[in-house]
PDB file of N, CA and C in Angstrom:
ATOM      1  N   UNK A   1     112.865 198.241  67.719  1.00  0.00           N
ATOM      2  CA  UNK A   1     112.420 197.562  68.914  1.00  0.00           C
ATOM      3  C   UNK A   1     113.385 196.409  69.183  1.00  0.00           C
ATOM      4  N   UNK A   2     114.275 196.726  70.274  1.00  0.00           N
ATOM      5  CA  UNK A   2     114.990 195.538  70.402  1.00  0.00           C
ATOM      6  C   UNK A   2     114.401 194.448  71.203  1.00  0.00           C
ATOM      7  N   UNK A   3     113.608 194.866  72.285  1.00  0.00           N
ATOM      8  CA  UNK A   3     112.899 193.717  72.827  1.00  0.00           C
ATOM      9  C   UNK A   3     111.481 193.691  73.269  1.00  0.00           C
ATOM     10  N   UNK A   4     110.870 192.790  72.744  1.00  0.00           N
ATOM     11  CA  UNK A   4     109.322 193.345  72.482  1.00  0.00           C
ATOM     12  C   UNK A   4     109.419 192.363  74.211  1.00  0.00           C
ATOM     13  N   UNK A   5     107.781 193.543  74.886  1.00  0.00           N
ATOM     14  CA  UNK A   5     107.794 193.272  75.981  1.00  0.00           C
ATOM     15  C   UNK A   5     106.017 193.211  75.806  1.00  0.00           C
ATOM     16  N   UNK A   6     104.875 193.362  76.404  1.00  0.00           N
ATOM     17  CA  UNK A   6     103.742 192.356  76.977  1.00  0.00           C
ATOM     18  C   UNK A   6     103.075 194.092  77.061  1.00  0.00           C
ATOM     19  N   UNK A   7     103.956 195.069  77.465  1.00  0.00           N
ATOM     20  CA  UNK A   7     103.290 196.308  77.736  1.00  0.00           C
ATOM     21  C   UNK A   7     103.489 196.777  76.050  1.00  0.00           C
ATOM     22  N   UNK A   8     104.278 196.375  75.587  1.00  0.00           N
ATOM     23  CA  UNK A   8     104.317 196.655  73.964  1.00  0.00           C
ATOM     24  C   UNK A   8     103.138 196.246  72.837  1.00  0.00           C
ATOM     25  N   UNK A   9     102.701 195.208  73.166  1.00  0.00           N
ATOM     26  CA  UNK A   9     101.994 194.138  72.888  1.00  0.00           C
ATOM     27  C   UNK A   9     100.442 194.858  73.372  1.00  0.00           C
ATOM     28  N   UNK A  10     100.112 195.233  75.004  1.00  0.00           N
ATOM     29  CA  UNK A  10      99.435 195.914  74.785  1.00  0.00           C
ATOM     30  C   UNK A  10      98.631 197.285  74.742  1.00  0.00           C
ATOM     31  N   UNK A  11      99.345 197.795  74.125  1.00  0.00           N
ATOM     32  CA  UNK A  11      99.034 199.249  73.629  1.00  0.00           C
ATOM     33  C   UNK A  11      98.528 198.573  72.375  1.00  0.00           C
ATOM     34  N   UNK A  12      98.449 197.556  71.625  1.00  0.00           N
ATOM     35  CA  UNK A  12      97.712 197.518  70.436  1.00  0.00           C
ATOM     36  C   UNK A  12      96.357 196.399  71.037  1.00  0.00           C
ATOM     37  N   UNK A  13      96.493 195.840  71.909  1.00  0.00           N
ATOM     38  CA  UNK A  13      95.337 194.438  72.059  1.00  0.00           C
ATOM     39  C   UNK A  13      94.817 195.094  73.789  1.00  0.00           C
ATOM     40  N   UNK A  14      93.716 194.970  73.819  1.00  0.00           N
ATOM     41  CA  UNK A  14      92.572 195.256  74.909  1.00  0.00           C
ATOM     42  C   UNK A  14      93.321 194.953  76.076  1.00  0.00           C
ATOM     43  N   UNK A  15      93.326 193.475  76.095  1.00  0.00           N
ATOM     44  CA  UNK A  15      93.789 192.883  77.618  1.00  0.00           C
ATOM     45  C   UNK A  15      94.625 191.983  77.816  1.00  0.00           C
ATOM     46  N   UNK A  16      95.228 191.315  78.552  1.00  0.00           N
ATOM     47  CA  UNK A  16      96.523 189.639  78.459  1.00  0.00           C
ATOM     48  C   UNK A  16      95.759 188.496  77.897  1.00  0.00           C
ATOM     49  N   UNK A  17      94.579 188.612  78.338  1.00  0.00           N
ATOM     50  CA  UNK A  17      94.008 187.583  77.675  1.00  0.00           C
ATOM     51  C   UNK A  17      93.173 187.616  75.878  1.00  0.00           C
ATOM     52  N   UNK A  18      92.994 188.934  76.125  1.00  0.00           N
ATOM     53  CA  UNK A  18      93.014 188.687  74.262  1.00  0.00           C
ATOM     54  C   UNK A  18      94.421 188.483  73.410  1.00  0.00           C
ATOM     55  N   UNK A  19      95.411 188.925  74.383  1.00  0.00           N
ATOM     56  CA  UNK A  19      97.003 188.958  73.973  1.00  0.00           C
ATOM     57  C   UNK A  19      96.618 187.416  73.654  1.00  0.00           C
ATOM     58  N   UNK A  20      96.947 187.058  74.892  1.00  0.00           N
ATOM     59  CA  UNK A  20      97.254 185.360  74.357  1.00  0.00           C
ATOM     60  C   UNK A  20      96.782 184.872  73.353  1.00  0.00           C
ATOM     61  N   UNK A  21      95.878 184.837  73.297  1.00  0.00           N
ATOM     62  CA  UNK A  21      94.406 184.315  72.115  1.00  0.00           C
ATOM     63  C   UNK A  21      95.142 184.599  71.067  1.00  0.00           C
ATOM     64  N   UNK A  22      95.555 185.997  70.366  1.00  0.00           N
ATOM     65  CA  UNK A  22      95.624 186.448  69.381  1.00  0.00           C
ATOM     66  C   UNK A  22      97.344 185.657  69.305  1.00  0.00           C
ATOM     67  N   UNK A  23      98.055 185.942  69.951  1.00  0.00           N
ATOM     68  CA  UNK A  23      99.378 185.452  69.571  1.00  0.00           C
ATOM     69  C   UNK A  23      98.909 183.673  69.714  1.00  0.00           C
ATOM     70  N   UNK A  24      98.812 183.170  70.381  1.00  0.00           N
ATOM     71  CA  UNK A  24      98.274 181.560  70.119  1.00  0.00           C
ATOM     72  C   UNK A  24      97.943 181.397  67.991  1.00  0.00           C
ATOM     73  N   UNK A  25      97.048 182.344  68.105  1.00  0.00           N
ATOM     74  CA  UNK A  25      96.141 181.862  66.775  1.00  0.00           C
ATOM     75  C   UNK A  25      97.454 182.331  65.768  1.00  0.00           C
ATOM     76  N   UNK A  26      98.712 183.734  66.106  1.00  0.00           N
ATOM     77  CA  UNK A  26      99.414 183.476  65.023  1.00  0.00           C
ATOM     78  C   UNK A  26     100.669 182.966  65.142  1.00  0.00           C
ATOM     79  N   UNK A  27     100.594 182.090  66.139  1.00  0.00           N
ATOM     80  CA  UNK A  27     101.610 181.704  66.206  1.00  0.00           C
ATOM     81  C   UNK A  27     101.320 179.948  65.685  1.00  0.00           C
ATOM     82  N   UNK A  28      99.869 179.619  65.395  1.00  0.00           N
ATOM     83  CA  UNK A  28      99.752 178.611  64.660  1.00  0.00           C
ATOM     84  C   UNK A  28     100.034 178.391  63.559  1.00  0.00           C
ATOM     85  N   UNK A  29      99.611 179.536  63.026  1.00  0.00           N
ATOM     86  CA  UNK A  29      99.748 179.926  61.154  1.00  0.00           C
ATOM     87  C   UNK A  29     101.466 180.352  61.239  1.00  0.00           C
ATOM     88  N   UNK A  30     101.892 180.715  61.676  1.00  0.00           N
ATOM     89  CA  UNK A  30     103.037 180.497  61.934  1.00  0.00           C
ATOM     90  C   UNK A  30     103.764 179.256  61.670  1.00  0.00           C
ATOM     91  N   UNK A  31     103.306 178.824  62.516  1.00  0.00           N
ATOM     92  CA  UNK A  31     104.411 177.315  62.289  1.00  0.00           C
ATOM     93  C   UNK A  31     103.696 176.382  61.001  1.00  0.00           C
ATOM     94  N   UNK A  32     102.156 176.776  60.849  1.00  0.00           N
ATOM     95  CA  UNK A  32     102.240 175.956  59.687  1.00  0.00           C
ATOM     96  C   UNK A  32     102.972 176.236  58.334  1.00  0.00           C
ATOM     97  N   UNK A  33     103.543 177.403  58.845  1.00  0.00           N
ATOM     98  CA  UNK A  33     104.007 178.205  57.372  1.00  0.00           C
ATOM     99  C   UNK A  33     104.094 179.689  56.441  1.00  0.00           C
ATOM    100  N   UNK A  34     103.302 180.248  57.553  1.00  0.00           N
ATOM    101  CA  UNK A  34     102.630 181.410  56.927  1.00  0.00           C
ATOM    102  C   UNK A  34     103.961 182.399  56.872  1.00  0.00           C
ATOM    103  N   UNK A  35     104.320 183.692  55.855  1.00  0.00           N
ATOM    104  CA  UNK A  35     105.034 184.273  56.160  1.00  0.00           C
ATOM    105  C   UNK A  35     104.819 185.217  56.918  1.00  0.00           C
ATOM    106  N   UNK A  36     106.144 185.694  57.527  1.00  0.00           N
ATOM    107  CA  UNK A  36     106.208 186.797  58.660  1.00  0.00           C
ATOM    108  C   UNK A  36     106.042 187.792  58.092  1.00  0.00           C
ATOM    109  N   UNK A  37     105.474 189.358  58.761  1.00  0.00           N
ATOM    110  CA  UNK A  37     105.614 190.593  58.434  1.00  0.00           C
ATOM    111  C   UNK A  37     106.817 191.336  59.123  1.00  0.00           C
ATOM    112  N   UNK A  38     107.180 190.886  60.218  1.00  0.00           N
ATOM    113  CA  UNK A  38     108.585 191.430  60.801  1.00  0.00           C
ATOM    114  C   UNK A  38     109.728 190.834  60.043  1.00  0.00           C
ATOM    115  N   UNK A  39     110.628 191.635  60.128  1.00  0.00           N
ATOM    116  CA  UNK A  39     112.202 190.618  60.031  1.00  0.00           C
ATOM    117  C   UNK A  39     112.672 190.342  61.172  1.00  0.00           C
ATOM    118  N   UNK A  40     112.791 189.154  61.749  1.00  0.00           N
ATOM    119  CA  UNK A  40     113.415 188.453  62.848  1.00  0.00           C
ATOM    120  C   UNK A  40     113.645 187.221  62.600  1.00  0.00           C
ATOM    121  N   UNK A  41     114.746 186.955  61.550  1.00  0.00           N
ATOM    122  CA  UNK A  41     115.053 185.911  61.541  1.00  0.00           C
ATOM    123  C   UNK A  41     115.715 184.830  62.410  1.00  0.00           C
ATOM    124  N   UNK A  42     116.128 185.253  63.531  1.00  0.00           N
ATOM    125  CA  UNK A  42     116.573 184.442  64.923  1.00  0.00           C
ATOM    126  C   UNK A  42     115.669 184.112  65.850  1.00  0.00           C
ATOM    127  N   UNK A  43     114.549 184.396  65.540  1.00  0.00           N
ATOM    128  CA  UNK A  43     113.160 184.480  66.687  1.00  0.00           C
ATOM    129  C   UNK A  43     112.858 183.551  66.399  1.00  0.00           C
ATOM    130  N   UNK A  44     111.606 182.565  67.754  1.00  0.00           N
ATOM    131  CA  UNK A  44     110.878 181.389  67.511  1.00  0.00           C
ATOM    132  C   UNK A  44     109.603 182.514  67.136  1.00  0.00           C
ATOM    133  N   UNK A  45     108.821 181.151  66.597  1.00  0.00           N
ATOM    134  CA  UNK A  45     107.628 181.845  66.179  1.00  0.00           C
ATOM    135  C   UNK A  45     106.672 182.479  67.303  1.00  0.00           C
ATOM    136  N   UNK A  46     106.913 182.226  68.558  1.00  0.00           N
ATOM    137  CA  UNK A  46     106.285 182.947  69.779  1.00  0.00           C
ATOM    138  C   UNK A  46     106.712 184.275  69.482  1.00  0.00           C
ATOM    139  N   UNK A  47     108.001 184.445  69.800  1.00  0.00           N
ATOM    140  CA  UNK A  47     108.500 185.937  70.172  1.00  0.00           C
ATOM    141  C   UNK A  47     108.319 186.779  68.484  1.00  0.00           C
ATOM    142  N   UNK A  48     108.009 186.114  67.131  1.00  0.00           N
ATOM    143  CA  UNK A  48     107.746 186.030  66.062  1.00  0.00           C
ATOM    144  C   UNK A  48     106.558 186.927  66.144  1.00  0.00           C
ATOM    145  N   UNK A  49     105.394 186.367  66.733  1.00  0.00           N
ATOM    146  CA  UNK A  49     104.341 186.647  66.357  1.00  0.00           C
ATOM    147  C   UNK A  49     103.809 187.738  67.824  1.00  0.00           C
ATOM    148  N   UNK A  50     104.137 188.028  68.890  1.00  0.00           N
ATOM    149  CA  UNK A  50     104.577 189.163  69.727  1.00  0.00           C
ATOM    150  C   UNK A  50     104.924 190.190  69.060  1.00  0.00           C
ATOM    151  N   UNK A  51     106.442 189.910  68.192  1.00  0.00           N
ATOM    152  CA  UNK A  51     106.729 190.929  67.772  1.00  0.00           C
ATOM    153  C   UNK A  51     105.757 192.220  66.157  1.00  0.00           C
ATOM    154  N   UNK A  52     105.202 190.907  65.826  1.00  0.00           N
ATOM    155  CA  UNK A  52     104.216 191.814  64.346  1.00  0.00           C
ATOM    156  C   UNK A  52     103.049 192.127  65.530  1.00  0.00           C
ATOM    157  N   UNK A  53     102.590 191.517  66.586  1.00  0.00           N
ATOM    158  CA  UNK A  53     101.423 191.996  67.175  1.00  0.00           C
ATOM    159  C   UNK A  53     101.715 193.737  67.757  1.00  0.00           C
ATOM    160  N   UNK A  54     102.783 193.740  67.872  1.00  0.00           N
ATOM    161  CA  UNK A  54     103.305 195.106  68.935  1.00  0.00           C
ATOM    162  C   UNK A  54     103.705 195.868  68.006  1.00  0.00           C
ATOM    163  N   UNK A  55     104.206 195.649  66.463  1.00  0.00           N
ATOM    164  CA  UNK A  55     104.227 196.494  65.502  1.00  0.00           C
ATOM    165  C   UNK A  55     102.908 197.071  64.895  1.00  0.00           C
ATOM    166  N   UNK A  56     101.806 196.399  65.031  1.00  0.00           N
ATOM    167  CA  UNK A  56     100.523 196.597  64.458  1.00  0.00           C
ATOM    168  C   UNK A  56      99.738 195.852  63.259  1.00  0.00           C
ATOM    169  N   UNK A  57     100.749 195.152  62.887  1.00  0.00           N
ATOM    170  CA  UNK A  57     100.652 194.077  61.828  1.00  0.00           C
ATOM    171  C   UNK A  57      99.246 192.540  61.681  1.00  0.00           C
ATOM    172  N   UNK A  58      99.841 192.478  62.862  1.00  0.00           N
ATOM    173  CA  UNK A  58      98.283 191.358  63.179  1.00  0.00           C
ATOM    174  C   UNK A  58      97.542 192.278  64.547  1.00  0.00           C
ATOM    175  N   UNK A  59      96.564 191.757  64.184  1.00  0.00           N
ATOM    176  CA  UNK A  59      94.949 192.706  64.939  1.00  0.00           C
ATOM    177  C   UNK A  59      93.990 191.358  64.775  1.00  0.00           C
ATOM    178  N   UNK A  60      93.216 191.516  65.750  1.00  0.00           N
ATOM    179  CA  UNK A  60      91.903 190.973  65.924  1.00  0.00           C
ATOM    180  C   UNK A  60      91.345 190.650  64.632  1.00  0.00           C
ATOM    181  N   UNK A  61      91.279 192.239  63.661  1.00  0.00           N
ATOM    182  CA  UNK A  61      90.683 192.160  62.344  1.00  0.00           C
ATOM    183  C   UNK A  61      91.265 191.546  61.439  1.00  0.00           C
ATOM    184  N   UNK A  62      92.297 191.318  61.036  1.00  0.00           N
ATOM    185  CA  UNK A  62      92.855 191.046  60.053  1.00  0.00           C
ATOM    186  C   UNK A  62      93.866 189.252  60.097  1.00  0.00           C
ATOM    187  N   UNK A  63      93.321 188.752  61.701  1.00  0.00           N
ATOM    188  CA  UNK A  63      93.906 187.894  61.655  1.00  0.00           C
ATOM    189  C   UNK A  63      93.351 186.469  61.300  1.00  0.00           C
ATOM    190  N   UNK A  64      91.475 186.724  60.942  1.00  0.00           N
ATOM    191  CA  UNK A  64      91.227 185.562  59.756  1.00  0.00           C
ATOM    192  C   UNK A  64      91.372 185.743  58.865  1.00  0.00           C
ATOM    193  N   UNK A  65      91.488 187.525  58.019  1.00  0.00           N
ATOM    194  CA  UNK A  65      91.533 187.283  56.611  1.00  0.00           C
ATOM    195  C   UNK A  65      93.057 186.893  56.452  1.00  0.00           C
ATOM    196  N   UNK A  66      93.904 187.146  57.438  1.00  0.00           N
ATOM    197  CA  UNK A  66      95.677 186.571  57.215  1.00  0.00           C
ATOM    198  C   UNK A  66      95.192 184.692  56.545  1.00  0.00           C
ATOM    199  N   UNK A  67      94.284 184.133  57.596  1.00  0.00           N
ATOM    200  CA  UNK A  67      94.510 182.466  57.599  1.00  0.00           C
ATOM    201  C   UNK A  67      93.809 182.442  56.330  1.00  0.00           C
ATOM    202  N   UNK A  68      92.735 182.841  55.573  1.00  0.00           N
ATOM    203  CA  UNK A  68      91.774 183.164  54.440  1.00  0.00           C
ATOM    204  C   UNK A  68      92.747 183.498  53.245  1.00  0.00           C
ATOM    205  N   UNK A  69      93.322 184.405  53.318  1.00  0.00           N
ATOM    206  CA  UNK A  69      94.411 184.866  52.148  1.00  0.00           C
ATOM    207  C   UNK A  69      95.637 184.098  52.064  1.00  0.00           C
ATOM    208  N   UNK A  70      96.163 183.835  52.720  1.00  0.00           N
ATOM    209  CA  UNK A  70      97.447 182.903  52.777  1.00  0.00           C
ATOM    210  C   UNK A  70      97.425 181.464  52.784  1.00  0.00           C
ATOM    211  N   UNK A  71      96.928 180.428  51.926  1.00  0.00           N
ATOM    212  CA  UNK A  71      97.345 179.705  51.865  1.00  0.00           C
ATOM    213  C   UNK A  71      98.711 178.649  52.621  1.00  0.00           C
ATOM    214  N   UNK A  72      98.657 177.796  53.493  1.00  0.00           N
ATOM    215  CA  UNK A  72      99.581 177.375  54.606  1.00  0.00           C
ATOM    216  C   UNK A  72      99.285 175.813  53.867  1.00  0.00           C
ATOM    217  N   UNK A  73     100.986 175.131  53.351  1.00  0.00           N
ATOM    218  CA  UNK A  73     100.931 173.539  53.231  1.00  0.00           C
ATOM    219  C   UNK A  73     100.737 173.065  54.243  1.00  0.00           C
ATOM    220  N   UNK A  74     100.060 171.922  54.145  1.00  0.00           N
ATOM    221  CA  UNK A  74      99.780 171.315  55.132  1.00  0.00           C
ATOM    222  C   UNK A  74     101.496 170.552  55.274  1.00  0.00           C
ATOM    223  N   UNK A  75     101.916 170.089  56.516  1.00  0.00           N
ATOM    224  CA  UNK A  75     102.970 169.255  56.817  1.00  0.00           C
ATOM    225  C   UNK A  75     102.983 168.090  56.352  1.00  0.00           C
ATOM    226  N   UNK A  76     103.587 167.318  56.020  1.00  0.00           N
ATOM    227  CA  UNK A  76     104.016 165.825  56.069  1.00  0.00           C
ATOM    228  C   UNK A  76     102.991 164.890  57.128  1.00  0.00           C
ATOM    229  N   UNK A  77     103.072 164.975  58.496  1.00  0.00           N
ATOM    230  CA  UNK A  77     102.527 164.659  59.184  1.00  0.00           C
ATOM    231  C   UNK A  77     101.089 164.345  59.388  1.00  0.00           C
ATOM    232  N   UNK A  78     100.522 166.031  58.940  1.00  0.00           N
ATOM    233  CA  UNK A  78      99.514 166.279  58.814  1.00  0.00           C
ATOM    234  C   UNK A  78      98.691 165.783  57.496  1.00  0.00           C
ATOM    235  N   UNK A  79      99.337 164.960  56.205  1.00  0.00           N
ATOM    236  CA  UNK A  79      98.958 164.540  54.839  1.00  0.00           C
ATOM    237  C   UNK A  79      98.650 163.533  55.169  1.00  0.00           C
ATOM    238  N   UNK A  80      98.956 162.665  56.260  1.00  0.00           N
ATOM    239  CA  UNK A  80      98.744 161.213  56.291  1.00  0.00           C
ATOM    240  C   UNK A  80      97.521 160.545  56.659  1.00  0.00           C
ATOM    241  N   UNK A  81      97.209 161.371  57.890  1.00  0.00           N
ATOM    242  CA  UNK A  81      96.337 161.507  58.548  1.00  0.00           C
ATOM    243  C   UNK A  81      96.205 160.768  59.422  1.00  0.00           C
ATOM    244  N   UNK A  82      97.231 159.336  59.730  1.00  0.00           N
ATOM    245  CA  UNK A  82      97.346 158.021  60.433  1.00  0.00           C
ATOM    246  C   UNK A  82      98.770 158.701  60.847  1.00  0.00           C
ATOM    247  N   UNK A  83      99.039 158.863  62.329  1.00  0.00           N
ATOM    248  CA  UNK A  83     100.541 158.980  62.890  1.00  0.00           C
ATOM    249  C   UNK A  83     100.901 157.942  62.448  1.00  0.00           C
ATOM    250  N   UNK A  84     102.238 157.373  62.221  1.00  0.00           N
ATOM    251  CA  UNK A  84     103.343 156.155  62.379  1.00  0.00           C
ATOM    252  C   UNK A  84     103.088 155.347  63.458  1.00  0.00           C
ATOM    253  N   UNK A  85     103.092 156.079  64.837  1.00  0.00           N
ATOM    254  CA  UNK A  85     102.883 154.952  66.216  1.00  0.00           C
ATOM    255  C   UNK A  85     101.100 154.498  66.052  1.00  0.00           C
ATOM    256  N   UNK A  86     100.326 155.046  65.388  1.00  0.00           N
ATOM    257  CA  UNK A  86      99.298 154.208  65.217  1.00  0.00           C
ATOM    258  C   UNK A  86      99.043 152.981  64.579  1.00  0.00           C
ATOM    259  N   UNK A  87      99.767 153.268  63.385  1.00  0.00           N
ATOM    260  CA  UNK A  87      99.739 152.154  61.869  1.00  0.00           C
ATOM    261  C   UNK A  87     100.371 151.078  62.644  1.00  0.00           C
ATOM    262  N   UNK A  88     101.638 150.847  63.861  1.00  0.00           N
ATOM    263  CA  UNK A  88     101.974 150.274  64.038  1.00  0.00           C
ATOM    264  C   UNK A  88     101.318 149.432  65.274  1.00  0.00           C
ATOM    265  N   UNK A  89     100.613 150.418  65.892  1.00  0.00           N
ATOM    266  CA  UNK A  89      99.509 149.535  66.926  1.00  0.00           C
ATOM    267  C   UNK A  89      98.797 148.392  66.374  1.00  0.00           C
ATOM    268  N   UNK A  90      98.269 149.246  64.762  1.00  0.00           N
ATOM    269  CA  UNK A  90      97.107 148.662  64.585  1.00  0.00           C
ATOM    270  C   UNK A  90      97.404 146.892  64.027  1.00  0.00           C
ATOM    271  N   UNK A  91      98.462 147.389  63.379  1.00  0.00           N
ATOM    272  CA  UNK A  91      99.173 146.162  62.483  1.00  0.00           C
ATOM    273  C   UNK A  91      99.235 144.660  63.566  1.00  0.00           C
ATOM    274  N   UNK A  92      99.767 145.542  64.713  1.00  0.00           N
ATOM    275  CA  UNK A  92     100.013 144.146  65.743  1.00  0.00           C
ATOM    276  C   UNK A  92      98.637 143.925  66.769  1.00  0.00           C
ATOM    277  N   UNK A  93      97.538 144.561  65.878  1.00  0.00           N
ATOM    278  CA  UNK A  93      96.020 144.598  67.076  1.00  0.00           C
ATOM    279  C   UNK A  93      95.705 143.266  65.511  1.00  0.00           C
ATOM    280  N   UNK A  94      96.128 143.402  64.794  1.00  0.00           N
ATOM    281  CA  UNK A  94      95.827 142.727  64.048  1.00  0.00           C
ATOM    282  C   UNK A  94      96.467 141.348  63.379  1.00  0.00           C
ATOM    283  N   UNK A  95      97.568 140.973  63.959  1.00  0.00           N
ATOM    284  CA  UNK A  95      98.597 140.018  64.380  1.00  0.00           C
ATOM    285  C   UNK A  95      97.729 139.635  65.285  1.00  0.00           C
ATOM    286  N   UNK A  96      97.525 140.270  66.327  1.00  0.00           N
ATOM    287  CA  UNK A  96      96.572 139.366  67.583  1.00  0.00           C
ATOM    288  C   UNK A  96      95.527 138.836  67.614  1.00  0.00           C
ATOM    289  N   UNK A  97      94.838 139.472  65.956  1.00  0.00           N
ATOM    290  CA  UNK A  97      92.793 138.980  66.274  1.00  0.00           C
ATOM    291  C   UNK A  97      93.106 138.303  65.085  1.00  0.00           C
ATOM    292  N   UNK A  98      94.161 137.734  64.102  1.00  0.00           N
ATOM    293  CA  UNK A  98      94.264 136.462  63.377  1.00  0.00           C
ATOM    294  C   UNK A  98      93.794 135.221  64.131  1.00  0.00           C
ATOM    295  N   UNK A  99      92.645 134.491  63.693  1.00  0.00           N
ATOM    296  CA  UNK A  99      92.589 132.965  64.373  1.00  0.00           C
ATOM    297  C   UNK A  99      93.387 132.332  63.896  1.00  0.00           C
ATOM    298  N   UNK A 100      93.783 131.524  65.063  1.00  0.00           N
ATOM    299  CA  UNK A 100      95.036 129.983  64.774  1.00  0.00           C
ATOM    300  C   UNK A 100      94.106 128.825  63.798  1.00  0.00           C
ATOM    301  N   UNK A 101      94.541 128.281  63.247  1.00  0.00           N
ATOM    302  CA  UNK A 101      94.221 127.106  62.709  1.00  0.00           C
ATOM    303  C   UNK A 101      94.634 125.951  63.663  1.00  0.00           C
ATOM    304  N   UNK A 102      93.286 125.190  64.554  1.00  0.00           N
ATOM    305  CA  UNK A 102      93.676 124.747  65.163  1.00  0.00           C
ATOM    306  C   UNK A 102      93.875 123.353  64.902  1.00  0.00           C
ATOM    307  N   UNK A 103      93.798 122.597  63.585  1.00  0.00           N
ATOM    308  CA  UNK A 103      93.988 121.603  63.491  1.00  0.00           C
ATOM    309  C   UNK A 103      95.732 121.439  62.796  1.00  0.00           C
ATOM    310  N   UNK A 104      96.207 122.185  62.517  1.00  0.00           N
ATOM    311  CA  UNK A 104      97.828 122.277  61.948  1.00  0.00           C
ATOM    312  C   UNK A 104      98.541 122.369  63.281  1.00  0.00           C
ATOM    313  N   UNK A 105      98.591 123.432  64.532  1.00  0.00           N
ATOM    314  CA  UNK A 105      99.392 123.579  65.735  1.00  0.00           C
ATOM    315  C   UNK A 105      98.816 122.788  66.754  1.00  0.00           C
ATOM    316  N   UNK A 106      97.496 122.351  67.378  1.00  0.00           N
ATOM    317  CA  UNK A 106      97.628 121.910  67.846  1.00  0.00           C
ATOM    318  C   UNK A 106      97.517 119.846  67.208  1.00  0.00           C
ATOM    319  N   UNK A 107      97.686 118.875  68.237  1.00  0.00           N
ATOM    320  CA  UNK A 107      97.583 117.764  68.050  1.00  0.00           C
ATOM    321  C   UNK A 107      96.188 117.002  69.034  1.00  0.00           C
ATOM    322  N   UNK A 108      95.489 116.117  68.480  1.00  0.00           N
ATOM    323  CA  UNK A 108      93.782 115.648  69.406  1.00  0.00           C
ATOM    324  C   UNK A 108      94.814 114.957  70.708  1.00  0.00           C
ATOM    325  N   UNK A 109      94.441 114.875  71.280  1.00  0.00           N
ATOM    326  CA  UNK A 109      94.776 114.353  72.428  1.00  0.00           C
ATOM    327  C   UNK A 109      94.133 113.319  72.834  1.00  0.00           C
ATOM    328  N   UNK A 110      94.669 111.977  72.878  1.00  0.00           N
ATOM    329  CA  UNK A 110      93.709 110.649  72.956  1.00  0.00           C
ATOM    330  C   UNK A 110      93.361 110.679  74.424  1.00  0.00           C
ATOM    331  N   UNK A 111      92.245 110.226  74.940  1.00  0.00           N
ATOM    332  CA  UNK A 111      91.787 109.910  76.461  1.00  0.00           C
ATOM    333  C   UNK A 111      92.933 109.132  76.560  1.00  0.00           C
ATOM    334  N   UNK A 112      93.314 109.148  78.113  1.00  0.00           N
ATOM    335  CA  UNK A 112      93.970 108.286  78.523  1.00  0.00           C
ATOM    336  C   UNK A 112      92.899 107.283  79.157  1.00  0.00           C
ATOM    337  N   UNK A 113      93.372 106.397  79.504  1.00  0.00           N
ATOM    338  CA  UNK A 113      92.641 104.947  80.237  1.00  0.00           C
ATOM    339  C   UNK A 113      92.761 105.180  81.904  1.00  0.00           C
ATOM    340  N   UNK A 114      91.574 105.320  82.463  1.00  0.00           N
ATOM    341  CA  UNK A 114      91.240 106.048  83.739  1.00  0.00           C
ATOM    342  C   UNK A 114      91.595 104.287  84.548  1.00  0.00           C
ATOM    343  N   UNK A 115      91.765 104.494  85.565  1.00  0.00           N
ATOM    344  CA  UNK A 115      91.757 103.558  86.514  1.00  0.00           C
ATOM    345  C   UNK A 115      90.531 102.939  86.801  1.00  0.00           C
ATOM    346  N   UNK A 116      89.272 103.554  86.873  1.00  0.00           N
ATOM    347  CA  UNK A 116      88.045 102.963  86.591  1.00  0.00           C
ATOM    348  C   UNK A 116      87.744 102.562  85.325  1.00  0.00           C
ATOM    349  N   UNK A 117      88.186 102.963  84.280  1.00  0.00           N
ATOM    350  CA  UNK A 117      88.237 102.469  83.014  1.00  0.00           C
ATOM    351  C   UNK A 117      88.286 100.205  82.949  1.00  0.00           C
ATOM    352  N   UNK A 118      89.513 100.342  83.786  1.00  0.00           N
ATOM    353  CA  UNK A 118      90.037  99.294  83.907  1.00  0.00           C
ATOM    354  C   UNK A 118      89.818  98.409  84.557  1.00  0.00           C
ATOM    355  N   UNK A 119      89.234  99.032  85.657  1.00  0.00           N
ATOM    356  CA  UNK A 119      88.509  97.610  87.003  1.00  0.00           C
ATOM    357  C   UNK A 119      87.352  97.282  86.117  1.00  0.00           C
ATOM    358  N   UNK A 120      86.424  97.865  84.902  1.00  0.00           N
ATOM    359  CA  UNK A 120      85.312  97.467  84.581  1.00  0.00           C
ATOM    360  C   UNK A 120      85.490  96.068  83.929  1.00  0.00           C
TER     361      UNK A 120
END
């Protein structure tokens, strides 16, 4: 199969829209890691997971026990559980709700002597 096409795809899946569904779901496990059943090593994992769908490889049936049996690391990203641009929100939400000590920055400010002060 040199180029998997959508009419390839479905002769094995009902309709376009279970197509999608089903390539969506392996094209997740996909990128988290899962190995391929095709050889296409130049393919993104879209045209990746098209291509085992149109070979017969992933099906409706077999595509929770794929996520069930296969084990997928979680990413880097995904271990942290806090993105980077958050930690750094939070750090400076928290720079901001520090109270000042207001007797070190600021200075009391003596009344001045009012003009009525003075006629009394």
């Amino acid at each position: 199969m040199a180029r998997v096409t959508v009419e390839d795809c479905l002769e094995k899946v009902g309709n376009r829209f279970l197509l999608v569904h089903l390539g969506a779901k392996r094209v997740i496990q996909l990128r988290k890691g899962a190995t391929a059943f095709v050889e296409a090593p130049k393919n993104k994992e879209v045209v990746l997971a098209l291509r085992e769908i149109a070979a017969g490889e992933v099906t409706f049936d077999n595509i929770v026990q794929i996520d069930q049996v296969e084990p997928v690391a979680e990413s880097p990203e995904d271990s942290t559980g806090v993105p980077e641009a958050d930690t750094a929100a939070k750090e400076d939400k928290k720079e901001a709700e520090k109270p000042k000590d207001e007797s070190s920055d600021s200075k009391e400010v003596e009344p001045e002597d009012s003009p009525d002060d003075k006629a009394k």
